[in-house]
PDB file of N, CA and C in Angstrom:
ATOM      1  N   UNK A   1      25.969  16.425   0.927  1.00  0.00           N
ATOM      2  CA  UNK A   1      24.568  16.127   1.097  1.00  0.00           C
ATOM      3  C   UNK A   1      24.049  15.470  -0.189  1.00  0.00           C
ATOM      4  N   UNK A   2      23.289  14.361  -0.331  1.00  0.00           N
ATOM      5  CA  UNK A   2      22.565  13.462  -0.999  1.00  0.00           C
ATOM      6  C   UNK A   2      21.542  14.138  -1.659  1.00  0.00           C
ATOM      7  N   UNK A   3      21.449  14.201  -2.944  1.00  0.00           N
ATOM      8  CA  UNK A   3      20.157  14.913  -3.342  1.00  0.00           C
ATOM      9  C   UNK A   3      18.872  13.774  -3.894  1.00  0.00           C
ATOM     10  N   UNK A   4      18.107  13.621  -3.042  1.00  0.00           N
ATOM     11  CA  UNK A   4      17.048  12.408  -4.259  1.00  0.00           C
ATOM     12  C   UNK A   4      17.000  12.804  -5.172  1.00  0.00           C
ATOM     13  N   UNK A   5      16.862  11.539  -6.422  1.00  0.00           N
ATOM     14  CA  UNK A   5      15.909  11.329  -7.773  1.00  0.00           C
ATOM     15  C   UNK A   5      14.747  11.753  -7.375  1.00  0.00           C
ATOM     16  N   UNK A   6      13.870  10.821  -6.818  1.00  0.00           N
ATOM     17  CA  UNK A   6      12.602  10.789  -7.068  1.00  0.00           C
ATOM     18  C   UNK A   6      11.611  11.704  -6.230  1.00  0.00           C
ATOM     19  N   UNK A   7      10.708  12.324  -6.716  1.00  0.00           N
ATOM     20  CA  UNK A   7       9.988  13.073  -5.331  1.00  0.00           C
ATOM     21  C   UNK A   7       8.795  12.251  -5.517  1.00  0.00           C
ATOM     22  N   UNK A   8       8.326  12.442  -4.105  1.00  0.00           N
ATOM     23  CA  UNK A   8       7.406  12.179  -3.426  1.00  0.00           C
ATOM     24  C   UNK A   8       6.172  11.953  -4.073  1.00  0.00           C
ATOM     25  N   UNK A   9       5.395  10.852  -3.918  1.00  0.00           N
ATOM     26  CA  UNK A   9       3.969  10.774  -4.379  1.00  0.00           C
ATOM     27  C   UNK A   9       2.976  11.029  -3.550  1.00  0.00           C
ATOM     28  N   UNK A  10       1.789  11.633  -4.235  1.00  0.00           N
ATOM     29  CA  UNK A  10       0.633  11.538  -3.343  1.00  0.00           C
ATOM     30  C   UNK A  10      -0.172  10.100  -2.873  1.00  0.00           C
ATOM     31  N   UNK A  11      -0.967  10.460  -1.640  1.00  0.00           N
ATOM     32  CA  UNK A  11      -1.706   9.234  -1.463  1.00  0.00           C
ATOM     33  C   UNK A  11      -2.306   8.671  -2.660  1.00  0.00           C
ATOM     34  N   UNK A  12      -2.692   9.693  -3.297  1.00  0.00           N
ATOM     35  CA  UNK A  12      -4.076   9.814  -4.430  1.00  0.00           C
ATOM     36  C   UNK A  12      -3.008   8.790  -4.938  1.00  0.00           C
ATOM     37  N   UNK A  13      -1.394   9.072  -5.762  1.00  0.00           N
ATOM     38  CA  UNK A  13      -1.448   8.333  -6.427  1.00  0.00           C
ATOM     39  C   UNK A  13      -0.883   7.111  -6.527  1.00  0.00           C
ATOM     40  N   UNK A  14      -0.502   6.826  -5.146  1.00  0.00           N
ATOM     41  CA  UNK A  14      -0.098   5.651  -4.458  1.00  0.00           C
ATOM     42  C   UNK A  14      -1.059   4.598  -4.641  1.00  0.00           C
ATOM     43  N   UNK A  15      -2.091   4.854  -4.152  1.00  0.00           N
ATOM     44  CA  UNK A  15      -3.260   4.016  -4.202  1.00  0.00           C
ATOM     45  C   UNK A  15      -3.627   3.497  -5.634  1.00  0.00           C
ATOM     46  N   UNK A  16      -3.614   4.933  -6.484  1.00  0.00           N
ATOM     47  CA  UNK A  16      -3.870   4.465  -7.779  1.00  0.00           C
ATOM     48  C   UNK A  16      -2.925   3.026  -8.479  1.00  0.00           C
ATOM     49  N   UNK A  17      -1.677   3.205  -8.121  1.00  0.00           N
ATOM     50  CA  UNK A  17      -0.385   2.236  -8.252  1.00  0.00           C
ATOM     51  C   UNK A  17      -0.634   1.074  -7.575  1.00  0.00           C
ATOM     52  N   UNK A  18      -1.201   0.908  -6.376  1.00  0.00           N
ATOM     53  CA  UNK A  18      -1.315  -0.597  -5.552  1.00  0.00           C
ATOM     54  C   UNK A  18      -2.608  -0.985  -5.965  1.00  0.00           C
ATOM     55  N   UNK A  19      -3.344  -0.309  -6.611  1.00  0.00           N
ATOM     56  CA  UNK A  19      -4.992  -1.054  -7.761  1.00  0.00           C
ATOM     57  C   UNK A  19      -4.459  -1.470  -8.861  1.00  0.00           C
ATOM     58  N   UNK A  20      -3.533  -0.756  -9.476  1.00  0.00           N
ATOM     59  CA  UNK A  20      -2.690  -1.674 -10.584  1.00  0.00           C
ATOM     60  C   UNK A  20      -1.681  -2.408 -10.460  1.00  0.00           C
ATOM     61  N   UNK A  21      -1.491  -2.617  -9.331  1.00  0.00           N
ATOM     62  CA  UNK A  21      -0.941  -3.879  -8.740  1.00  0.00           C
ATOM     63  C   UNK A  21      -1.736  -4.986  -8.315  1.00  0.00           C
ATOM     64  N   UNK A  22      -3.059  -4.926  -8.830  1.00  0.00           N
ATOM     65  CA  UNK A  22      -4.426  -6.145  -8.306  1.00  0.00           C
ATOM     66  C   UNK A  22      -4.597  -5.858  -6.623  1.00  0.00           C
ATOM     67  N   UNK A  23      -4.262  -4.889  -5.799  1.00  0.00           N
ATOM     68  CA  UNK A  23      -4.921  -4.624  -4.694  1.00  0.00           C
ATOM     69  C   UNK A  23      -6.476  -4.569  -4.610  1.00  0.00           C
ATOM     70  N   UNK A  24      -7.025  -5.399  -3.888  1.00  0.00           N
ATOM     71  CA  UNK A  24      -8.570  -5.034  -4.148  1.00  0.00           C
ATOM     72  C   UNK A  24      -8.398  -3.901  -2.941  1.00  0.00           C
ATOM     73  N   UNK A  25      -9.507  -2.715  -2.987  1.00  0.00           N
ATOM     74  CA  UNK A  25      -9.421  -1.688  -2.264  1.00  0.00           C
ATOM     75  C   UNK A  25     -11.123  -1.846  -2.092  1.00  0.00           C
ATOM     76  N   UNK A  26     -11.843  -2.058  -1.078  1.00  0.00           N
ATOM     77  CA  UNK A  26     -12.949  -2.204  -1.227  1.00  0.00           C
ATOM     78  C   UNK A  26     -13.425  -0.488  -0.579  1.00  0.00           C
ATOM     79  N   UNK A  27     -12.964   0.040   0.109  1.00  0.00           N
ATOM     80  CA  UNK A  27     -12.927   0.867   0.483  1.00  0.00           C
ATOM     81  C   UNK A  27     -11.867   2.453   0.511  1.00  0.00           C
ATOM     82  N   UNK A  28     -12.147   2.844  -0.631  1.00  0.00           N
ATOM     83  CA  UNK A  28     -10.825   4.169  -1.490  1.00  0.00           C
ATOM     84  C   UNK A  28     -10.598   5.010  -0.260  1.00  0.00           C
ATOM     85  N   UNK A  29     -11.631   5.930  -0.007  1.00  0.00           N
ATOM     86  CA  UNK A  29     -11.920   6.819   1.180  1.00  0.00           C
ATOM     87  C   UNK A  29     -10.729   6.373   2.335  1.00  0.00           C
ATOM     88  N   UNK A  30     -10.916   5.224   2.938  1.00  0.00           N
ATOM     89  CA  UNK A  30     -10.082   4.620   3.602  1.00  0.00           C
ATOM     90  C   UNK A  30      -8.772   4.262   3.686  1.00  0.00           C
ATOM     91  N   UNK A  31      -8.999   3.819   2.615  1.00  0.00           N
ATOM     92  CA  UNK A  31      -7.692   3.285   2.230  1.00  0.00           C
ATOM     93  C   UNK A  31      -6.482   4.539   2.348  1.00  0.00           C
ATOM     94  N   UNK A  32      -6.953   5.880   1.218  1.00  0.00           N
ATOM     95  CA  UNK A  32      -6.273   7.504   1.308  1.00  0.00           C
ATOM     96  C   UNK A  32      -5.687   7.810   2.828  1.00  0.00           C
ATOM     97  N   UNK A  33      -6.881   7.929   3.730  1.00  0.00           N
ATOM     98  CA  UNK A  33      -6.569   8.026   5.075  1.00  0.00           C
ATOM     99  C   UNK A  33      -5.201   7.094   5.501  1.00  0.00           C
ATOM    100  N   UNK A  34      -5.087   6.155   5.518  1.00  0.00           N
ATOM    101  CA  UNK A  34      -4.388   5.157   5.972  1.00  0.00           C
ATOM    102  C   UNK A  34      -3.106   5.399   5.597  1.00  0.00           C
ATOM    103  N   UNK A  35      -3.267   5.926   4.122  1.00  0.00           N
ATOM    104  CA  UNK A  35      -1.976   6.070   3.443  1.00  0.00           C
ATOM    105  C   UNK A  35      -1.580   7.708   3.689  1.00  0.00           C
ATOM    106  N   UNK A  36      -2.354   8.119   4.257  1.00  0.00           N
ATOM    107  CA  UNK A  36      -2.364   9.828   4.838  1.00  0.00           C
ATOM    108  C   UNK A  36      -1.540   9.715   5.925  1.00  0.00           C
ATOM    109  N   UNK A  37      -1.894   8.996   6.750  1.00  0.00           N
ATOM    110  CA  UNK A  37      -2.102   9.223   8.192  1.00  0.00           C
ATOM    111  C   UNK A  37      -0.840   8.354   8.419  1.00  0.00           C
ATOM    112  N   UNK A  38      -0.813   7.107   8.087  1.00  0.00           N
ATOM    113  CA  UNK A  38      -0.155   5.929   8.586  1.00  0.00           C
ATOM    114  C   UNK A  38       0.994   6.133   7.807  1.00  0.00           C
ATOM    115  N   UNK A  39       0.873   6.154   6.301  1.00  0.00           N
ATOM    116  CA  UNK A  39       1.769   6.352   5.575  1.00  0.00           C
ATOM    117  C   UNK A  39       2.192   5.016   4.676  1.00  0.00           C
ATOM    118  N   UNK A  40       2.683   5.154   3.401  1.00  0.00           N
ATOM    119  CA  UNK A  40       3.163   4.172   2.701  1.00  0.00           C
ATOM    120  C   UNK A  40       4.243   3.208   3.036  1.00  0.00           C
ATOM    121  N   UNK A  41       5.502   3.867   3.624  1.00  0.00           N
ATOM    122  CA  UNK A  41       6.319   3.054   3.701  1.00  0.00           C
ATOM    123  C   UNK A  41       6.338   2.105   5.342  1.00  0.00           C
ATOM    124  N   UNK A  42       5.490   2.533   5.942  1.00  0.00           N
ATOM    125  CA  UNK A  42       5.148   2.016   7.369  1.00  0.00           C
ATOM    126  C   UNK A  42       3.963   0.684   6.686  1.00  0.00           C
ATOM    127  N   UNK A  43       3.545   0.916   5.909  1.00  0.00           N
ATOM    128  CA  UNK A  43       2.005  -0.269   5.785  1.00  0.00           C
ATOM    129  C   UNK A  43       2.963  -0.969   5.010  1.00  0.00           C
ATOM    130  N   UNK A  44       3.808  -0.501   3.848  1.00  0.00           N
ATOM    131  CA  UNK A  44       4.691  -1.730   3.652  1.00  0.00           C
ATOM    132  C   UNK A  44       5.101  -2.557   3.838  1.00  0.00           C
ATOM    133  N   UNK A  45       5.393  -2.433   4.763  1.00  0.00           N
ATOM    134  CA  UNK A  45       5.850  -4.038   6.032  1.00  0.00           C
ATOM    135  C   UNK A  45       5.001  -4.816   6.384  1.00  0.00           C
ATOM    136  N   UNK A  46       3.591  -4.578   6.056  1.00  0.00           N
ATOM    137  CA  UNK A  46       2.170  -5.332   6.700  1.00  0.00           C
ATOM    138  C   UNK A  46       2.101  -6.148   4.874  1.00  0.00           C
ATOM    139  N   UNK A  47       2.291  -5.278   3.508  1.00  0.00           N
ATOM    140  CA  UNK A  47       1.958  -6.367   2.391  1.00  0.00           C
ATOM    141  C   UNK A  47       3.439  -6.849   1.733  1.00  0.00           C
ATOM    142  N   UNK A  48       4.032  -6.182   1.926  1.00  0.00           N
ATOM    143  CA  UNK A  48       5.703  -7.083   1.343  1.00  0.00           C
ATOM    144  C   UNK A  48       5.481  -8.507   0.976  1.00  0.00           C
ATOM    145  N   UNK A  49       5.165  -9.207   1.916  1.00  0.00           N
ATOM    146  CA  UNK A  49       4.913 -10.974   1.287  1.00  0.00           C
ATOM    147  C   UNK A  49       4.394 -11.332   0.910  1.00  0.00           C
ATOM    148  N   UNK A  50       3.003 -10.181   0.287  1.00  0.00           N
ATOM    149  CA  UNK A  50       1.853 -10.568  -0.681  1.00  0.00           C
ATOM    150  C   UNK A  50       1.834 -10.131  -1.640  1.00  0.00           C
ATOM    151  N   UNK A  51       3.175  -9.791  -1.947  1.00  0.00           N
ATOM    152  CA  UNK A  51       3.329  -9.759  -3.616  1.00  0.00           C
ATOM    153  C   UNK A  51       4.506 -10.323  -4.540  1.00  0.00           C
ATOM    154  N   UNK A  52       4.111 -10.745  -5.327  1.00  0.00           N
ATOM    155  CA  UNK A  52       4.742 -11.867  -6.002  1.00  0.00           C
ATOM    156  C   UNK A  52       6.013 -11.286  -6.789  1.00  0.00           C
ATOM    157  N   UNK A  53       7.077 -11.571  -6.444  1.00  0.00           N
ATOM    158  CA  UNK A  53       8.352 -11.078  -6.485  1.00  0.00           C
ATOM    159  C   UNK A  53       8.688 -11.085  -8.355  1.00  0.00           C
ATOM    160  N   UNK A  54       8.267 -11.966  -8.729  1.00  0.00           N
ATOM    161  CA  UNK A  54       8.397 -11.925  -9.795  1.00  0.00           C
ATOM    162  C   UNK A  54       7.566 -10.977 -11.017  1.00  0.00           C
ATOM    163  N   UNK A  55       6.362 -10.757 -10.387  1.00  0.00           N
ATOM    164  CA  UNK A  55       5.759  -9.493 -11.136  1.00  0.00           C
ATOM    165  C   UNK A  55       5.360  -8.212 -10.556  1.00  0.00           C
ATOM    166  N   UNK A  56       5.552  -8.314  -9.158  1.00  0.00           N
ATOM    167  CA  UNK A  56       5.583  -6.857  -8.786  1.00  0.00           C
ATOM    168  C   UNK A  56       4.229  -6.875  -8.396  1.00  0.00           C
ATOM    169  N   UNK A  57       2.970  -7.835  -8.236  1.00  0.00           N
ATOM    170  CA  UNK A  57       1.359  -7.554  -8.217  1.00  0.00           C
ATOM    171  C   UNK A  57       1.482  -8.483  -6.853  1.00  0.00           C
ATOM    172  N   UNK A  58       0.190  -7.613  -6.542  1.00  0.00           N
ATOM    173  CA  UNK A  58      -0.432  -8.398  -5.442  1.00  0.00           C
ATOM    174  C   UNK A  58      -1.037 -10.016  -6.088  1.00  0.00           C
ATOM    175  N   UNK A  59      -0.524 -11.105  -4.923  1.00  0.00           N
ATOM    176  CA  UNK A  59      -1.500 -12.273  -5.138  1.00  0.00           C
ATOM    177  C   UNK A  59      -2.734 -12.088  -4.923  1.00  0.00           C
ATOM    178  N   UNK A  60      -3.236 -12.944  -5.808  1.00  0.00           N
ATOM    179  CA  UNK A  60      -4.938 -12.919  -6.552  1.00  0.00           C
ATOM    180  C   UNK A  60      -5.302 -12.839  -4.803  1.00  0.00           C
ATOM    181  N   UNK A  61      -6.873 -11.942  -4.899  1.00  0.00           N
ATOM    182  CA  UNK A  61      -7.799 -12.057  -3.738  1.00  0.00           C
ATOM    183  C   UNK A  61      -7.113 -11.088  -2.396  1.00  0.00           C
ATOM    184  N   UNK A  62      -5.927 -10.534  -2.398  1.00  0.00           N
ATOM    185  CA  UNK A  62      -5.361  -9.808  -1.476  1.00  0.00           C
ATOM    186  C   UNK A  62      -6.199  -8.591  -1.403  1.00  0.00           C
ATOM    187  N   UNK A  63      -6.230  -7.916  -0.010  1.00  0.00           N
ATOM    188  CA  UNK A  63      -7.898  -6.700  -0.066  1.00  0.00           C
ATOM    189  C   UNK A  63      -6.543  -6.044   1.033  1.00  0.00           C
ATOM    190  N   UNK A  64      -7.078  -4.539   0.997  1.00  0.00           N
ATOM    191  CA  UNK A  64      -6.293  -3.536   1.245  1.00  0.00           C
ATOM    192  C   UNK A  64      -7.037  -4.015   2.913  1.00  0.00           C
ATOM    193  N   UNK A  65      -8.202  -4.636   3.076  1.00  0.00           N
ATOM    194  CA  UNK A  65      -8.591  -4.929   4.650  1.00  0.00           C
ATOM    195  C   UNK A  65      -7.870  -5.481   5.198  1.00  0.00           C
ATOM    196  N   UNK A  66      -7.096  -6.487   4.285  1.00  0.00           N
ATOM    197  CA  UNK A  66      -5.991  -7.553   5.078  1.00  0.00           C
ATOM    198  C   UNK A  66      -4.946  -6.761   6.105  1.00  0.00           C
ATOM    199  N   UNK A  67      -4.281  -6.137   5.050  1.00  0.00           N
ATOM    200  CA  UNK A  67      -2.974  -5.037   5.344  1.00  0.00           C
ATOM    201  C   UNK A  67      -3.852  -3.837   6.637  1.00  0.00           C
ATOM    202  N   UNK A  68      -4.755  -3.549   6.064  1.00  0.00           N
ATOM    203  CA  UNK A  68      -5.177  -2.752   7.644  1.00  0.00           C
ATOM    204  C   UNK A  68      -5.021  -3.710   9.050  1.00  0.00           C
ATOM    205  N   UNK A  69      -6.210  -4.317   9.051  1.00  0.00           N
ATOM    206  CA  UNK A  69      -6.434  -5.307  10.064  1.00  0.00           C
ATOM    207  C   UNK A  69      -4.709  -6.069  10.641  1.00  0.00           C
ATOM    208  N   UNK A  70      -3.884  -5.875   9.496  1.00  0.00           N
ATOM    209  CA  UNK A  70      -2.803  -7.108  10.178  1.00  0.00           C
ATOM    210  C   UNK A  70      -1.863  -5.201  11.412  1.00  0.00           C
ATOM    211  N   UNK A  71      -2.228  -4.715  10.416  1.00  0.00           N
ATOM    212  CA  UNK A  71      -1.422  -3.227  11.024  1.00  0.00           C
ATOM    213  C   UNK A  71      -2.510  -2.856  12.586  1.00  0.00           C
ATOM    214  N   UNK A  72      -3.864  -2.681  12.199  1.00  0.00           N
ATOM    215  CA  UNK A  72      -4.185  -2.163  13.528  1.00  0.00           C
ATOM    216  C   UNK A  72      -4.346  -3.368  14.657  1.00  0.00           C
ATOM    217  N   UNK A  73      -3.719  -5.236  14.100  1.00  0.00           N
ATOM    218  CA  UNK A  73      -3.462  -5.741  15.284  1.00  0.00           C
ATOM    219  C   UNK A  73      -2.208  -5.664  15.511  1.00  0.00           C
ATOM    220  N   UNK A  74      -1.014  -5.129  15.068  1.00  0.00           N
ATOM    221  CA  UNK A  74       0.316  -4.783  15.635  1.00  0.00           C
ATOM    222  C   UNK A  74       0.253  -3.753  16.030  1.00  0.00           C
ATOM    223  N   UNK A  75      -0.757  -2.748  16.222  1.00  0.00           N
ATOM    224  CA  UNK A  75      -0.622  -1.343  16.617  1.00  0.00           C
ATOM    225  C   UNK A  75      -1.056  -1.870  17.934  1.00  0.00           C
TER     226      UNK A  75
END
């Protein structure tokens, strides 16, 4: 059996990590939920191509609304 490195982060500080990645979050409250509920590695797949491979940040002007909206029209 495989033991992970790393444990688990909270929403709290997930979010904190994708604002210092230039995520605009216009809405925190929300955003938590999303990352509660929906989860991190599931919304992943909605911003993967909006961040710039070479530094790890979101491209300029990217809003955590985008990544919702593109998720609750594939839902």
């Amino acid at each position: 059996m495989a033991l992970f490195a790393k444990t688990a982060e909270t929403p709290h500080s997930l979010l904190t990590k994708l604002i210092a990645q230039n995520l605009e979050v216009p809405d925190k409250q929300e955003a938590l939920q999303y990352l509660t509920f929906v989860g991190h590695y599931r919304l992943k797949g909605y911003w993967f191509h909006l961040v710039d491979p070479a530094t790890k940040k979101f491209r300029p002007g990217t809003s955590f609304d985008t990544i919702k909206n593109r998720y609750e029209f594939d839902r």
